[in-house]
N, C-alpha and C. Protein backbone atom coordinates (compact mmCIF):
# COMPACT_ATOMS: atom_id res chain seq x y z
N UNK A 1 200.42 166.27 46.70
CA UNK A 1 199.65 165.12 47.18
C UNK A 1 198.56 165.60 48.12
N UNK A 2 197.46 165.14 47.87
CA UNK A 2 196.78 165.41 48.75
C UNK A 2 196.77 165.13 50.17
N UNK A 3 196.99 165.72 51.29
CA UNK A 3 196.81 165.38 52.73
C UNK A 3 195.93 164.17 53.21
N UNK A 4 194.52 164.25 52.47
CA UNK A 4 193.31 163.44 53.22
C UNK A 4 193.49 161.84 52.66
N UNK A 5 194.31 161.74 51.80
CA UNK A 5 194.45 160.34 50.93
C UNK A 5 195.41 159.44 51.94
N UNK A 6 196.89 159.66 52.33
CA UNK A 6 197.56 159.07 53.79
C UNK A 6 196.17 159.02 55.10
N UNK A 7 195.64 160.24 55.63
CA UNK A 7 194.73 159.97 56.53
C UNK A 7 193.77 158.49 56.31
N UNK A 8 192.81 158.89 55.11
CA UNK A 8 191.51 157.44 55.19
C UNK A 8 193.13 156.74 55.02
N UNK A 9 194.08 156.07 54.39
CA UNK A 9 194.54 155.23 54.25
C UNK A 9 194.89 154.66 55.52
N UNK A 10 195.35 155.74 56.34
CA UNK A 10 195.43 155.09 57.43
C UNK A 10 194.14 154.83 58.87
N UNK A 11 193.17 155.48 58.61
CA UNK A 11 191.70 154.69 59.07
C UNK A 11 191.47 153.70 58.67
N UNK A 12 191.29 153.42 57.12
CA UNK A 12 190.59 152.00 56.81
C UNK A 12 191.51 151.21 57.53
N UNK A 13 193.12 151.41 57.59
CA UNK A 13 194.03 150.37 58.08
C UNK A 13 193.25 150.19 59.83
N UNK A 14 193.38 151.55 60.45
CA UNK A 14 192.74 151.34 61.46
C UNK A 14 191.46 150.16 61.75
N UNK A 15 190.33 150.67 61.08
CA UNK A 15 189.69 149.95 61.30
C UNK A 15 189.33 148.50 60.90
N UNK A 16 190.48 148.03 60.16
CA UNK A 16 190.72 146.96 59.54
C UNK A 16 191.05 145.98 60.66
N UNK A 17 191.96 146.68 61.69
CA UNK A 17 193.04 146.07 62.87
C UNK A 17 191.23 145.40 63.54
N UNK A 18 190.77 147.19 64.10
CA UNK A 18 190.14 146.88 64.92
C UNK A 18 188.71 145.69 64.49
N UNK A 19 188.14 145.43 62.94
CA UNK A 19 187.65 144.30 62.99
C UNK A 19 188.38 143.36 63.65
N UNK A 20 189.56 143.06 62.94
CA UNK A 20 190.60 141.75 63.89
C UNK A 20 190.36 141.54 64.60
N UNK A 21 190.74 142.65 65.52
CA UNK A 21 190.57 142.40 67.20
C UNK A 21 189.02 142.07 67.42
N UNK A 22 188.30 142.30 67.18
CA UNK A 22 186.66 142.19 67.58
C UNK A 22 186.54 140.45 66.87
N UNK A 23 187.55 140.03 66.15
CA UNK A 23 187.08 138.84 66.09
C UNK A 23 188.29 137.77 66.59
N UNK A 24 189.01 138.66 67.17
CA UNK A 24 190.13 137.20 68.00
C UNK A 24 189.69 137.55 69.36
N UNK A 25 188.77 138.81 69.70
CA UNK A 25 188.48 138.77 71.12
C UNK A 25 187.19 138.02 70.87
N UNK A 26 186.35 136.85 69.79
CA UNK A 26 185.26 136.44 69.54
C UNK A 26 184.19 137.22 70.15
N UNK A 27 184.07 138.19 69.55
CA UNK A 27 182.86 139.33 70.17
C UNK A 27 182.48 139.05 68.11
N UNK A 28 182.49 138.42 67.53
CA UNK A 28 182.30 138.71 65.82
C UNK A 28 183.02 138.10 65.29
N UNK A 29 182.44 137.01 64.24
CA UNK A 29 183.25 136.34 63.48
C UNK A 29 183.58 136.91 62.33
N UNK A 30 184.60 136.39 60.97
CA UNK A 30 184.68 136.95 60.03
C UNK A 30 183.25 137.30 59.21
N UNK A 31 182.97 136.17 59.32
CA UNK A 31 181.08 136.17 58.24
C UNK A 31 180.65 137.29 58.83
N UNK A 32 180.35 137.47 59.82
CA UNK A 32 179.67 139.06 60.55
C UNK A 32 179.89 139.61 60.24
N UNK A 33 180.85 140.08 59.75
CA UNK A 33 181.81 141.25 59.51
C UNK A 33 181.61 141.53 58.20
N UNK A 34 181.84 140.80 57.56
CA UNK A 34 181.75 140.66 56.00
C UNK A 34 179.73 140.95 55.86
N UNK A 35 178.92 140.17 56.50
CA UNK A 35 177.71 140.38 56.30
C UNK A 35 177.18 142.04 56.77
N UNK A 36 177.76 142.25 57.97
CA UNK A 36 177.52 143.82 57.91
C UNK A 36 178.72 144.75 56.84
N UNK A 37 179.18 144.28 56.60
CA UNK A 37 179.98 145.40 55.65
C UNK A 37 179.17 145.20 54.33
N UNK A 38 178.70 144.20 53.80
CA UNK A 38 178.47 143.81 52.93
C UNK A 38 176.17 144.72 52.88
N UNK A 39 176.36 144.55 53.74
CA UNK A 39 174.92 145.79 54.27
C UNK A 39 175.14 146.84 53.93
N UNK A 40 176.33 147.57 54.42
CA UNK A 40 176.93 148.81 54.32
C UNK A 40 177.03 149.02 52.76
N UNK A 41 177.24 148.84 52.00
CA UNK A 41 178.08 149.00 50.54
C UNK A 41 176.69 148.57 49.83
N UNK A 42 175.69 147.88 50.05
CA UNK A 42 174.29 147.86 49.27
C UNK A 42 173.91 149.18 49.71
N UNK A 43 173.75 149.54 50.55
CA UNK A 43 173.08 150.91 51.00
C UNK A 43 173.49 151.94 50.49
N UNK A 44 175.07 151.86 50.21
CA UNK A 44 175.84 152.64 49.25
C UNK A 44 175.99 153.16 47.76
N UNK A 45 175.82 151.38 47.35
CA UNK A 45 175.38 151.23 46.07
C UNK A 45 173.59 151.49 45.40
N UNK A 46 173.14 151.87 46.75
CA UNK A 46 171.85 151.44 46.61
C UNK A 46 170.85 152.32 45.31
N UNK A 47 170.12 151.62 44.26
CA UNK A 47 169.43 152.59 43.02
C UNK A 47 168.37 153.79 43.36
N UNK A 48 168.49 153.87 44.55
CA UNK A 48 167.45 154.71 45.21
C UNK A 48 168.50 156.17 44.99
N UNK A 49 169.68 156.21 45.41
CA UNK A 49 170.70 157.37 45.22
C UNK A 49 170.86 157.62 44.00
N UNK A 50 170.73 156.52 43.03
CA UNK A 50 171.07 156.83 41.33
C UNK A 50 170.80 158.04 41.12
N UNK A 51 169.83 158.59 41.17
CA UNK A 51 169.00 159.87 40.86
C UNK A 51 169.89 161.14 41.59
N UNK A 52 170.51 161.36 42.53
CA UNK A 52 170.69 162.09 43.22
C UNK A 52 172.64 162.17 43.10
N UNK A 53 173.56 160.83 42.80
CA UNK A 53 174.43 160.76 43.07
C UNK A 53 175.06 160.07 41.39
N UNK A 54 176.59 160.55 41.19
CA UNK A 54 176.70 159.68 39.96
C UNK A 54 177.38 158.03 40.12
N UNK A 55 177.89 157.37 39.32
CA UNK A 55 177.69 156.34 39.79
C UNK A 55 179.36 156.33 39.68
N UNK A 56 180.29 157.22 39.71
CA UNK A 56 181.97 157.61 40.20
C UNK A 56 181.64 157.98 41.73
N UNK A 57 180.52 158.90 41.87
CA UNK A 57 180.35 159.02 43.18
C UNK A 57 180.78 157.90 44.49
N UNK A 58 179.44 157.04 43.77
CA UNK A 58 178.82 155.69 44.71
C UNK A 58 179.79 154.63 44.82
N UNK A 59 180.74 154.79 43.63
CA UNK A 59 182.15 153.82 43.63
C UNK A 59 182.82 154.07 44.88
N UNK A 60 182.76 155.56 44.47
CA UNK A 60 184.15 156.30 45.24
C UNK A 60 183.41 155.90 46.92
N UNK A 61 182.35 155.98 47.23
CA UNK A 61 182.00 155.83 48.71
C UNK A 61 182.06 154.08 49.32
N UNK A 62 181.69 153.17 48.03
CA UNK A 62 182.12 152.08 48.52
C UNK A 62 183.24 151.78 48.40
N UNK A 63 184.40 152.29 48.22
CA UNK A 63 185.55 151.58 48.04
C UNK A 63 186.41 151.74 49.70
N UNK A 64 185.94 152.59 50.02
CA UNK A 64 186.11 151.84 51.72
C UNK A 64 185.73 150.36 52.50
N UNK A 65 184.65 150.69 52.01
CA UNK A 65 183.85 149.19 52.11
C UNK A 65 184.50 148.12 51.52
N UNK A 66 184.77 148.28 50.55
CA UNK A 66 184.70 146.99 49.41
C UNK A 66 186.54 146.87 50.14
N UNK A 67 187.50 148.06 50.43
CA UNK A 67 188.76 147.39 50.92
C UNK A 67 188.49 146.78 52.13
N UNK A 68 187.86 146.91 53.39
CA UNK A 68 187.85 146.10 54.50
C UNK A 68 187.13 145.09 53.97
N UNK A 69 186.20 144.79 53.39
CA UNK A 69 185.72 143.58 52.83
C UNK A 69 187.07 142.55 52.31
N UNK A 70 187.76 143.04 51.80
CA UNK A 70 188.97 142.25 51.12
C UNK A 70 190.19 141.82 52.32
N UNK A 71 190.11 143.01 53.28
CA UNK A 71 190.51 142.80 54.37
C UNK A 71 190.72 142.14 55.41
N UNK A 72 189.01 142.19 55.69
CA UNK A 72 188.55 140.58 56.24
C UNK A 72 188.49 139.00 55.66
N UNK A 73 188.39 139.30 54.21
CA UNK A 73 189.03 137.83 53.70
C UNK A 73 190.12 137.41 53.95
N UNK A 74 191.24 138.79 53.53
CA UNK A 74 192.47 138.12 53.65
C UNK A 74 192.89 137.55 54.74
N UNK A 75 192.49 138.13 55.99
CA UNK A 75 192.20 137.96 57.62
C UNK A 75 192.03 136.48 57.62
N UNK A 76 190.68 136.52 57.06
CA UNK A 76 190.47 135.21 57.23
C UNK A 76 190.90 133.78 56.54
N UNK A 77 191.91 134.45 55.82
CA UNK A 77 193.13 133.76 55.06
C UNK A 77 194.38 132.95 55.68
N UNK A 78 194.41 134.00 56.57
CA UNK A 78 195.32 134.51 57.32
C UNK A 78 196.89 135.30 56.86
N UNK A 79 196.25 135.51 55.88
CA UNK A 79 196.81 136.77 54.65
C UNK A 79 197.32 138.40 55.20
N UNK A 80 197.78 138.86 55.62
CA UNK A 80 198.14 140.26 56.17
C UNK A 80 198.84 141.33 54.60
N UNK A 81 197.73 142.09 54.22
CA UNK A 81 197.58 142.48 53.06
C UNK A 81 197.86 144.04 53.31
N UNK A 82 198.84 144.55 52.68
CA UNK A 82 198.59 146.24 52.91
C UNK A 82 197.94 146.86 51.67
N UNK A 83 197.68 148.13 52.01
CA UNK A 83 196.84 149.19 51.65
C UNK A 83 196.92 149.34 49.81
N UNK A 84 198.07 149.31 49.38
CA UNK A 84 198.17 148.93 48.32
C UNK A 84 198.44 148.15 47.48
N UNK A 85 197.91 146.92 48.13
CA UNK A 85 197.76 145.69 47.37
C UNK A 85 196.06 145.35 47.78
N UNK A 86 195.32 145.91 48.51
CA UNK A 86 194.07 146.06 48.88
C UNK A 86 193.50 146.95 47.92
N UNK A 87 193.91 148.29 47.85
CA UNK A 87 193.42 148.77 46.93
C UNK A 87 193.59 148.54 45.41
N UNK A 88 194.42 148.27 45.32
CA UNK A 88 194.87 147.24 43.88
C UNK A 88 193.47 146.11 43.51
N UNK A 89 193.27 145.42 44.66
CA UNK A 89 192.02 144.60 44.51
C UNK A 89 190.95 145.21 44.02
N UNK A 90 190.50 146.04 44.91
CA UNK A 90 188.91 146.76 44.86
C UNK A 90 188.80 147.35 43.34
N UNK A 91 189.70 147.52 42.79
CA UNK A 91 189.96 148.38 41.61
C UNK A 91 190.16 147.18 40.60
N UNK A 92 190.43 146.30 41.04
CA UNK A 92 190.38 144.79 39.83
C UNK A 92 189.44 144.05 39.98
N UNK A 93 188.13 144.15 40.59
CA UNK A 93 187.19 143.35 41.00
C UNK A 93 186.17 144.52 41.01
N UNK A 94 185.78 145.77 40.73
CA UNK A 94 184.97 146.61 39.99
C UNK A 94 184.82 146.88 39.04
């Protein structure tokens, strides 16, 4: 198994919490969150890289993105979703 696959799994979780917290301490609502992530992952996806990157690449870099995106829905669900039922998503909705 690879080592670095548990690590991001457990960052994105990280930083999944810490959106939370940035939006029950109302410093950021869900929409914020979702609208800058949703920034993030165009820039990612963006056709300007086509040329330079393949498009398994550009998957593979938004799918960080695209799980806290699902993250913060479920959040805002009030849904508490783990890592592999998140990633299960991103991978059924690409």
């Amino acid at each position: 198994m690879n080592t670095a696959n548990p690590q991001l799994e457990g960052l994105y979780l990280a930083i999944a919490a810490m959106n939370r917290l940035l939006i029950q301490k109302g410093v950021a609502s869900h929409d914020e969150i979702r609208e800058a992530l949703q920034a993030a992952e165009a820039v990612a996806i963006s056709d300007n890289k086509a040329a330079s990157v393949s498009p398994s690449h550009q998957k593979a870099v938004a799918f960080p993105i695209r799980l806290l995106l699902l993250a913060n829905e479920a959040d805002g669900k009030g849904v508490a979703a783990d890592f592999e039922a998140l990633a299960k998503e991103v991978g059924r909705r690409t």
